[in-house]
C-alpha atoms as a PDB file:
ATOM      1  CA  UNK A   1     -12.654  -8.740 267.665  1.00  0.00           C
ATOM      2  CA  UNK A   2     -10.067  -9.561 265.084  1.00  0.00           C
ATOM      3  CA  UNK A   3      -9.692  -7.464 262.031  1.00  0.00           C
ATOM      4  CA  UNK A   4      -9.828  -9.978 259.450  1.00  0.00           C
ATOM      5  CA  UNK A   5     -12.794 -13.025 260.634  1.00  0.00           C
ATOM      6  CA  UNK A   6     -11.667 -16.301 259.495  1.00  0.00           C
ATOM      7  CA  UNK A   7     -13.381 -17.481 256.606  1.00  0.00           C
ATOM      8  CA  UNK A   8     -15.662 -20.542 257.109  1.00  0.00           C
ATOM      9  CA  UNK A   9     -16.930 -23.865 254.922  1.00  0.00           C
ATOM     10  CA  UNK A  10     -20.015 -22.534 253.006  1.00  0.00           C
ATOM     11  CA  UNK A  11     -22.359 -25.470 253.635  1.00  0.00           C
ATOM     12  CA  UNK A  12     -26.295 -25.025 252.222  1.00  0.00           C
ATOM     13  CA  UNK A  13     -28.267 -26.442 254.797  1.00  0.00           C
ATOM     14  CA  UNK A  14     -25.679 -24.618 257.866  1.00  0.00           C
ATOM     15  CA  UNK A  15     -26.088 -21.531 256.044  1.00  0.00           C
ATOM     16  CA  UNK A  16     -30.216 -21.517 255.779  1.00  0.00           C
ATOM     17  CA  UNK A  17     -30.446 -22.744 259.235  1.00  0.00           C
ATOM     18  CA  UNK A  18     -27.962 -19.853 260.531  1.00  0.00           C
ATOM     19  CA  UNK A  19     -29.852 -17.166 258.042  1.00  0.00           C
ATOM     20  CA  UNK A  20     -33.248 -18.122 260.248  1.00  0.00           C
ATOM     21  CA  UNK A  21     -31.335 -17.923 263.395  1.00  0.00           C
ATOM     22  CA  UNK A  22     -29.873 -14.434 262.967  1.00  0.00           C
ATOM     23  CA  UNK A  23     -33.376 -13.419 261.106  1.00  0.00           C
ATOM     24  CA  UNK A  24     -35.181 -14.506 264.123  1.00  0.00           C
ATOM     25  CA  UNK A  25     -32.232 -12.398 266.548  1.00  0.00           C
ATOM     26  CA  UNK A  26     -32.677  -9.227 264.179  1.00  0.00           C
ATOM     27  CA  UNK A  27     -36.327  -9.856 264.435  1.00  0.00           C
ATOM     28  CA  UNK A  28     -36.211  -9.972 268.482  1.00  0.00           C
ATOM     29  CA  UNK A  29     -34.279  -7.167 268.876  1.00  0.00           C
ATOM     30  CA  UNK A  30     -36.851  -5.133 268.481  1.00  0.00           C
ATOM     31  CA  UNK A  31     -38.135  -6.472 271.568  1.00  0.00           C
ATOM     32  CA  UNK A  32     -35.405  -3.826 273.475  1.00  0.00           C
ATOM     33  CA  UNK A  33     -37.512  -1.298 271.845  1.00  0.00           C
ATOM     34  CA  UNK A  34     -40.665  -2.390 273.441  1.00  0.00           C
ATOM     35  CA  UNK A  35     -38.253  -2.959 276.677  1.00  0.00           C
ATOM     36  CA  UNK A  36     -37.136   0.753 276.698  1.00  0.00           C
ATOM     37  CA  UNK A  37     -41.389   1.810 276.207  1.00  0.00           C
ATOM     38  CA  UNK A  38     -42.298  -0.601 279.308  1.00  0.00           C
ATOM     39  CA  UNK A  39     -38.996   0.991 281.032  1.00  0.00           C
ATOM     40  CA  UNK A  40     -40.259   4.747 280.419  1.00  0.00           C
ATOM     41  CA  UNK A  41     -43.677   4.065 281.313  1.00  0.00           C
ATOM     42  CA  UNK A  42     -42.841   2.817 284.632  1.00  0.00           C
ATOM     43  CA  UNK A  43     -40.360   5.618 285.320  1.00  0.00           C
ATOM     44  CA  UNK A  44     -42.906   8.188 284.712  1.00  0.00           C
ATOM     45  CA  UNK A  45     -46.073   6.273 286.306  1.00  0.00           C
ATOM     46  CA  UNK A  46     -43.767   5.910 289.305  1.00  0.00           C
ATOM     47  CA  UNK A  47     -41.932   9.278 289.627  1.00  0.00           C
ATOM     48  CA  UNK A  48     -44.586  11.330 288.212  1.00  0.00           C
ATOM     49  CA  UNK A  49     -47.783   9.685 289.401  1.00  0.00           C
ATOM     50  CA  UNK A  50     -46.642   7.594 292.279  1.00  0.00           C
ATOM     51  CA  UNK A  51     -48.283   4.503 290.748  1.00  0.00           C
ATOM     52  CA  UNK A  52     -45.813   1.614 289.205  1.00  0.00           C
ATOM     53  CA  UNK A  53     -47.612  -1.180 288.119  1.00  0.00           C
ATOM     54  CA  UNK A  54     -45.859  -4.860 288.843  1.00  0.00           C
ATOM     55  CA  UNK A  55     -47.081  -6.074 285.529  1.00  0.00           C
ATOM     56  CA  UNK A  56     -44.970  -3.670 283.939  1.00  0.00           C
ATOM     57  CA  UNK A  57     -42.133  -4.336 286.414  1.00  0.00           C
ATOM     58  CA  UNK A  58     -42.434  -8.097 285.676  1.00  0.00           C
ATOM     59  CA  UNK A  59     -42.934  -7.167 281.745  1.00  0.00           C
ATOM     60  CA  UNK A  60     -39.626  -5.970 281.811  1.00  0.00           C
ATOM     61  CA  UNK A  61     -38.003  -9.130 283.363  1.00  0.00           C
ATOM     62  CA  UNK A  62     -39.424 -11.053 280.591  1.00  0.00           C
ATOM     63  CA  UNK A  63     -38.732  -8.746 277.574  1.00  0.00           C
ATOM     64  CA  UNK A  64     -35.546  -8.586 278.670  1.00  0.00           C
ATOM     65  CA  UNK A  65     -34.797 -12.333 279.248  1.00  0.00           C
ATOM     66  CA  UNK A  66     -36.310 -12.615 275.773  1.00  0.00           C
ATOM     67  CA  UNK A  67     -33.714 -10.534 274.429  1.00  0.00           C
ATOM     68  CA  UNK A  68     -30.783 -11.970 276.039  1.00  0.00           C
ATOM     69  CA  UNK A  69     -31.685 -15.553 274.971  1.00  0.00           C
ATOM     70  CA  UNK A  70     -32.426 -15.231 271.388  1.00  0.00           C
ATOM     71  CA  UNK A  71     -29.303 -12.645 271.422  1.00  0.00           C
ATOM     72  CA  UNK A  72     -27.137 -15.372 272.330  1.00  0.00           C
ATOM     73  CA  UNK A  73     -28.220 -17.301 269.677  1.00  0.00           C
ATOM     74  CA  UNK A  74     -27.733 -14.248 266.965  1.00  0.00           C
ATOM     75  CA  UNK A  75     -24.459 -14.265 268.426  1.00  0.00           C
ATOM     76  CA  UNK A  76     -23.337 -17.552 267.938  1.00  0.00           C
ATOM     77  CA  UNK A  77     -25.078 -18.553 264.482  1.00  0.00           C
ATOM     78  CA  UNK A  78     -23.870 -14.404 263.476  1.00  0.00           C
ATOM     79  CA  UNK A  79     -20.048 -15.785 264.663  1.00  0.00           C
ATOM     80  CA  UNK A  80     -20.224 -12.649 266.530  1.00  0.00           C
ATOM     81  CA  UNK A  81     -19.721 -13.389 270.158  1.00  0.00           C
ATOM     82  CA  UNK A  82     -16.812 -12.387 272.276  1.00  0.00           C
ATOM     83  CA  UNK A  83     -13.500 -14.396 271.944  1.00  0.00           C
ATOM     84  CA  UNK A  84     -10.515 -13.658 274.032  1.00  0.00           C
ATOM     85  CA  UNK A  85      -8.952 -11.883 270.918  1.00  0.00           C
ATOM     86  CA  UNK A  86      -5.736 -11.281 272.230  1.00  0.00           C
ATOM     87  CA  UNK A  87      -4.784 -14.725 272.029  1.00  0.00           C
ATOM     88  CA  UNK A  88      -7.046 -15.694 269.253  1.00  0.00           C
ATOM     89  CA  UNK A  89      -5.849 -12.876 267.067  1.00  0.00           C
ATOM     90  CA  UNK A  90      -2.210 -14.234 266.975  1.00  0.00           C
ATOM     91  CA  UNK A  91      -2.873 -18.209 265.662  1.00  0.00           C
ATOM     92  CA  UNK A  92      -2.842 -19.205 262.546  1.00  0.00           C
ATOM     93  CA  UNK A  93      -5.918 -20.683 260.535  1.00  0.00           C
ATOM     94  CA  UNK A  94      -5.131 -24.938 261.811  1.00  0.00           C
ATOM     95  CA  UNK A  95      -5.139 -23.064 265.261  1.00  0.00           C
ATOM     96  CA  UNK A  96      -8.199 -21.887 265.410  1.00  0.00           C
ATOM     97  CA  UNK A  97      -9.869 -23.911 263.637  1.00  0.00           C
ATOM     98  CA  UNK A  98      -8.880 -26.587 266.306  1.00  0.00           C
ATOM     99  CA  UNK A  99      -9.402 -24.500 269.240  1.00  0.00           C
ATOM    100  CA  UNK A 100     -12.593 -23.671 267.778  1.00  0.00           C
ATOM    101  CA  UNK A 101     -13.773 -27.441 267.574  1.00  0.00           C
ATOM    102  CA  UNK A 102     -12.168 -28.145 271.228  1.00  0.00           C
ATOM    103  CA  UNK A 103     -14.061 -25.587 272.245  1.00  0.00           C
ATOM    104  CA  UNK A 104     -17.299 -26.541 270.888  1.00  0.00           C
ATOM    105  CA  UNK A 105     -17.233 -29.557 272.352  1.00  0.00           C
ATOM    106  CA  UNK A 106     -15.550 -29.853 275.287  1.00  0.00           C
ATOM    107  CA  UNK A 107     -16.840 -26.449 276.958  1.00  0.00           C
ATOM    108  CA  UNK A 108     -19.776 -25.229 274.932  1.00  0.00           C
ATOM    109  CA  UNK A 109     -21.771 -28.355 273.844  1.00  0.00           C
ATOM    110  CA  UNK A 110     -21.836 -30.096 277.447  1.00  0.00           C
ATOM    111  CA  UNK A 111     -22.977 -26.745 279.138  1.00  0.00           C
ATOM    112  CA  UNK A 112     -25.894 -25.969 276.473  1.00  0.00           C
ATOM    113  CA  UNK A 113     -26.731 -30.119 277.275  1.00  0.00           C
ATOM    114  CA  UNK A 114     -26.801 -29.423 280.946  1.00  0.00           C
ATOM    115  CA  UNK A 115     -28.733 -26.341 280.958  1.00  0.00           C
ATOM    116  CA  UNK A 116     -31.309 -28.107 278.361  1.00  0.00           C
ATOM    117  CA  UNK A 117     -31.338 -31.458 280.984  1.00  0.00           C
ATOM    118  CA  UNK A 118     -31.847 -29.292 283.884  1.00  0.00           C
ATOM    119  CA  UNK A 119     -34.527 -27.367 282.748  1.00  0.00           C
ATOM    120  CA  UNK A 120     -37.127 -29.678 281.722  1.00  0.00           C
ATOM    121  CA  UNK A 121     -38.134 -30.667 285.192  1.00  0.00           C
ATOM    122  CA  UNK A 122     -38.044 -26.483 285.981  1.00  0.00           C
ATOM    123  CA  UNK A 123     -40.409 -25.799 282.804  1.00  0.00           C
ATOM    124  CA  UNK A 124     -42.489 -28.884 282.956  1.00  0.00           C
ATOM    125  CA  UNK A 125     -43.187 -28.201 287.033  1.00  0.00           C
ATOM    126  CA  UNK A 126     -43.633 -24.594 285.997  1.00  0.00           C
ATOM    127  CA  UNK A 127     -46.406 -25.999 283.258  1.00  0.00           C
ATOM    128  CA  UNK A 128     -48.156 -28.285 285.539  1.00  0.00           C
ATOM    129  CA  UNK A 129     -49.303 -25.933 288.443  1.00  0.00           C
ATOM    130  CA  UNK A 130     -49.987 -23.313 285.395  1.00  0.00           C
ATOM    131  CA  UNK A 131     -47.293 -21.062 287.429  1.00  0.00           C
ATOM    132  CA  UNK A 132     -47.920 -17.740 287.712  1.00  0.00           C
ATOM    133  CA  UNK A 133     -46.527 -14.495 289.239  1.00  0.00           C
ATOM    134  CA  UNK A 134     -46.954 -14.366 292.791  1.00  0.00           C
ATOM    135  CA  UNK A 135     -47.523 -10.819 293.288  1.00  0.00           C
ATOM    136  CA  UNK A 136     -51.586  -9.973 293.120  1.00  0.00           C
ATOM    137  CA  UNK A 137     -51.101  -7.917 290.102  1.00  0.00           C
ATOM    138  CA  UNK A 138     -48.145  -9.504 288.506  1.00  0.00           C
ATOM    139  CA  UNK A 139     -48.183 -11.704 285.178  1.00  0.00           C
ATOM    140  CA  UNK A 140     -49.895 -14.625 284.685  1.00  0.00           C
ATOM    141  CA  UNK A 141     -48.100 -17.742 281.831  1.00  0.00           C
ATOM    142  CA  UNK A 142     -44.734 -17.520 283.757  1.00  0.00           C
ATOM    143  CA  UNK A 143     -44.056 -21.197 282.625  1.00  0.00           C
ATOM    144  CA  UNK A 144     -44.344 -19.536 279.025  1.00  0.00           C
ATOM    145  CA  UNK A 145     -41.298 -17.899 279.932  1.00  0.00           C
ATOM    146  CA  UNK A 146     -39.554 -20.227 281.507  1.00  0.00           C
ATOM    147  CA  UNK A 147     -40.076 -22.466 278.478  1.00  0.00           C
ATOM    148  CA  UNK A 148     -37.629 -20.405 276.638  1.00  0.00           C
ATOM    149  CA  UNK A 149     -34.622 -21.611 278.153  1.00  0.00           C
ATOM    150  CA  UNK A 150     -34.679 -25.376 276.540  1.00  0.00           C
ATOM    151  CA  UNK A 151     -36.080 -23.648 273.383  1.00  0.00           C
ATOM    152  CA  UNK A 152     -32.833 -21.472 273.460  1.00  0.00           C
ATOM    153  CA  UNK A 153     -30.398 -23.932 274.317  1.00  0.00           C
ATOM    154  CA  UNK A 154     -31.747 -26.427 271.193  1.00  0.00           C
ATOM    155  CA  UNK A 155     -31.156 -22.785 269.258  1.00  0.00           C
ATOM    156  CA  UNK A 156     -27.988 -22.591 270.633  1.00  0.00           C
ATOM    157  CA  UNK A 157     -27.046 -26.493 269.559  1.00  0.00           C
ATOM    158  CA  UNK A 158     -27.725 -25.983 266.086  1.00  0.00           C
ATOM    159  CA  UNK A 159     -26.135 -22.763 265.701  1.00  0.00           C
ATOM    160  CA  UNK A 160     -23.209 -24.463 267.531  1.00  0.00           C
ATOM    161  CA  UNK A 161     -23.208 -27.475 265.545  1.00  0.00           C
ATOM    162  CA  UNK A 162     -23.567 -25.516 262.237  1.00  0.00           C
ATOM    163  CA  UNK A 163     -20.195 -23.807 263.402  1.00  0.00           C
ATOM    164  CA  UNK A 164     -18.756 -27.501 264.436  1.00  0.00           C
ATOM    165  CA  UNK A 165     -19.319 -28.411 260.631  1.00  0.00           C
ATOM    166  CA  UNK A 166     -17.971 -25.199 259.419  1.00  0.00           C
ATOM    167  CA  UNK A 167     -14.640 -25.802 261.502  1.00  0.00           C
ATOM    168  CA  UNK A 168     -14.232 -29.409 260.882  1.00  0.00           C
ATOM    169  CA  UNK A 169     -14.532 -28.780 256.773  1.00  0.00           C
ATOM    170  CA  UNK A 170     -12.153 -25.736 257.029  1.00  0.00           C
ATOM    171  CA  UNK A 171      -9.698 -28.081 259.369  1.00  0.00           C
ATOM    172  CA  UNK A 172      -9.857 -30.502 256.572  1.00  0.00           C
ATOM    173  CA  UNK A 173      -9.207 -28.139 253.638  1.00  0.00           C
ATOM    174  CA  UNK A 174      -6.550 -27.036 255.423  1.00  0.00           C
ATOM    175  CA  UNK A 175      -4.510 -30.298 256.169  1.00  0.00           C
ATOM    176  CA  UNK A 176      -5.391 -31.321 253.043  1.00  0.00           C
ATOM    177  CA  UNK A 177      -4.075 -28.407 251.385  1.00  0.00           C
ATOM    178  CA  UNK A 178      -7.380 -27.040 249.678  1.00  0.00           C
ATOM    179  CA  UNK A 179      -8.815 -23.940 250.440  1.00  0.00           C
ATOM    180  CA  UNK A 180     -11.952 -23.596 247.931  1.00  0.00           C
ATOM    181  CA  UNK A 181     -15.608 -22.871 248.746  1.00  0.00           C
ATOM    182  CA  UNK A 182     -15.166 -20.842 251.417  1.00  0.00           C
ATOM    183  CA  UNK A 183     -17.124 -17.621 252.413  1.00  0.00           C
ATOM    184  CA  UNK A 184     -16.513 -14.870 254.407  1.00  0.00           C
ATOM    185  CA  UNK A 185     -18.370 -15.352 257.844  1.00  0.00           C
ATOM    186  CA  UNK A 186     -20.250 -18.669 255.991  1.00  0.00           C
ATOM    187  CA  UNK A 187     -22.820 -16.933 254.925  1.00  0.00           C
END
C-alpha cells in the first residue's frame, strides 16, 4: 500500500458506523483462532487416531467462510484492502478521489447488489427445507450459514457507501479549494 493514505472527510455518523464495522472484524478474527483449534484437532484425530470427524471438517468450512466475509468488510470500512498501488500511488488527491467514486459505483456497488439479489432465493430455499449437511454426521443449520452472504454484502454497502461520502466531500473540498476537517484514515 501507499506510504502516506489519503486523508478522508471526517463525517459522525460514517465514522460510528465504520468503528462497529471494524469492531465487529477485530471481534471475528478471533474466529481464525478457533479455526486453527478445529484444524489441529482434526489433524491429530486423523493422523494419530485414524478417526476425523466430518463435523469438524464441515466446522472448518464455516469458521472459515465466517472469517473471510466479515474480513472483507474490516477491510473495506478499515480502508485497508488491496489497491493496485502502483498506479494509485502516483495520482494526485482529485485523482483518486475520482477513481475512488468511479470505482465505487460502477464496479463495486453493482457486484455487492448482484451478489445480495442472487442470494435471497439461495438462503431463503436453504431456510425452507431447514437445509442441512448431507453427510450422516455433518452439521445441521447450513442455511444459518448461508444467510451470511446477504448479511455481508448489506455490511459491505454501508461500509462502501460510508467511503462514497468520504470521497465525494474530499472531491468537493478539493475543487473548491478547502481542505479542513479531514482525518487521517476518517476515523
Amino acid at each position: 500500500m501507499s506510504a502516506q493514505p489519503q486523508a478522508l472527510a471526517a463525517v459522525p455518523l460514517a465514522d460510528r458506523l465504520d468503528r462497529a464495522l471494524i469492531k465487529l472484524g477485530e471481534w471475528v478474527a478471533w474466529i481464525f483462532f478457533l479455526l486453527m483449534l478445529v484444524i489441529l484437532t482434526q489433524v491429530i484425530l486423523r493422523r494419530g487416531f485414524s478417526a476425523g470427524l466430518v463435523a469438524l471438517e464441515e466446522l472448518q468450512w464455516h469458521l472459515y467462510a465466517i472469517g473471510v466475509f466479515i474480513g472483507a468488510v474490516y477491510a473495506q470500512a478499515n480502508n485497508s484492502h488491496v489497491r493496485v498501488d502502483i498506479f494509485h500511488a502516483g495520482f494526485g488527491p482529485k485523482a483518486k478521489s475520482i477513481i475512488e467514486i468511479l470505482g465505487l459505483l460502477f464496479l463495486l456497488m453493482p457486484f455487492l447488489l448482484l451478489l445480495f439479489w442472487h442470494s435471497l432465493d439461495f438462503v431463503y430455499e436453504s431456510w425452507r427445507i431447514d437445509e442441512r449437511s448431507l453427510a450422516p454426521a455433518g452439521l445441521p443449520l447450513r442455511w444459518l450459514i448461508k444467510s451470511l452472504i446477504p448479511a455481508t454484502m448489506v455490511l459491505l454497502m454501508l461500509a462502501a457507501l460510508n467511503r462514497l461520502l468520504r470521497d465525494a466531500i474530499v472531491l468537493k473540498r478539493l475543487f473548491s479549494g478547502t481542505s479542513s476537517n479531514t482525518t487521517e484514515g476518517g476515523r
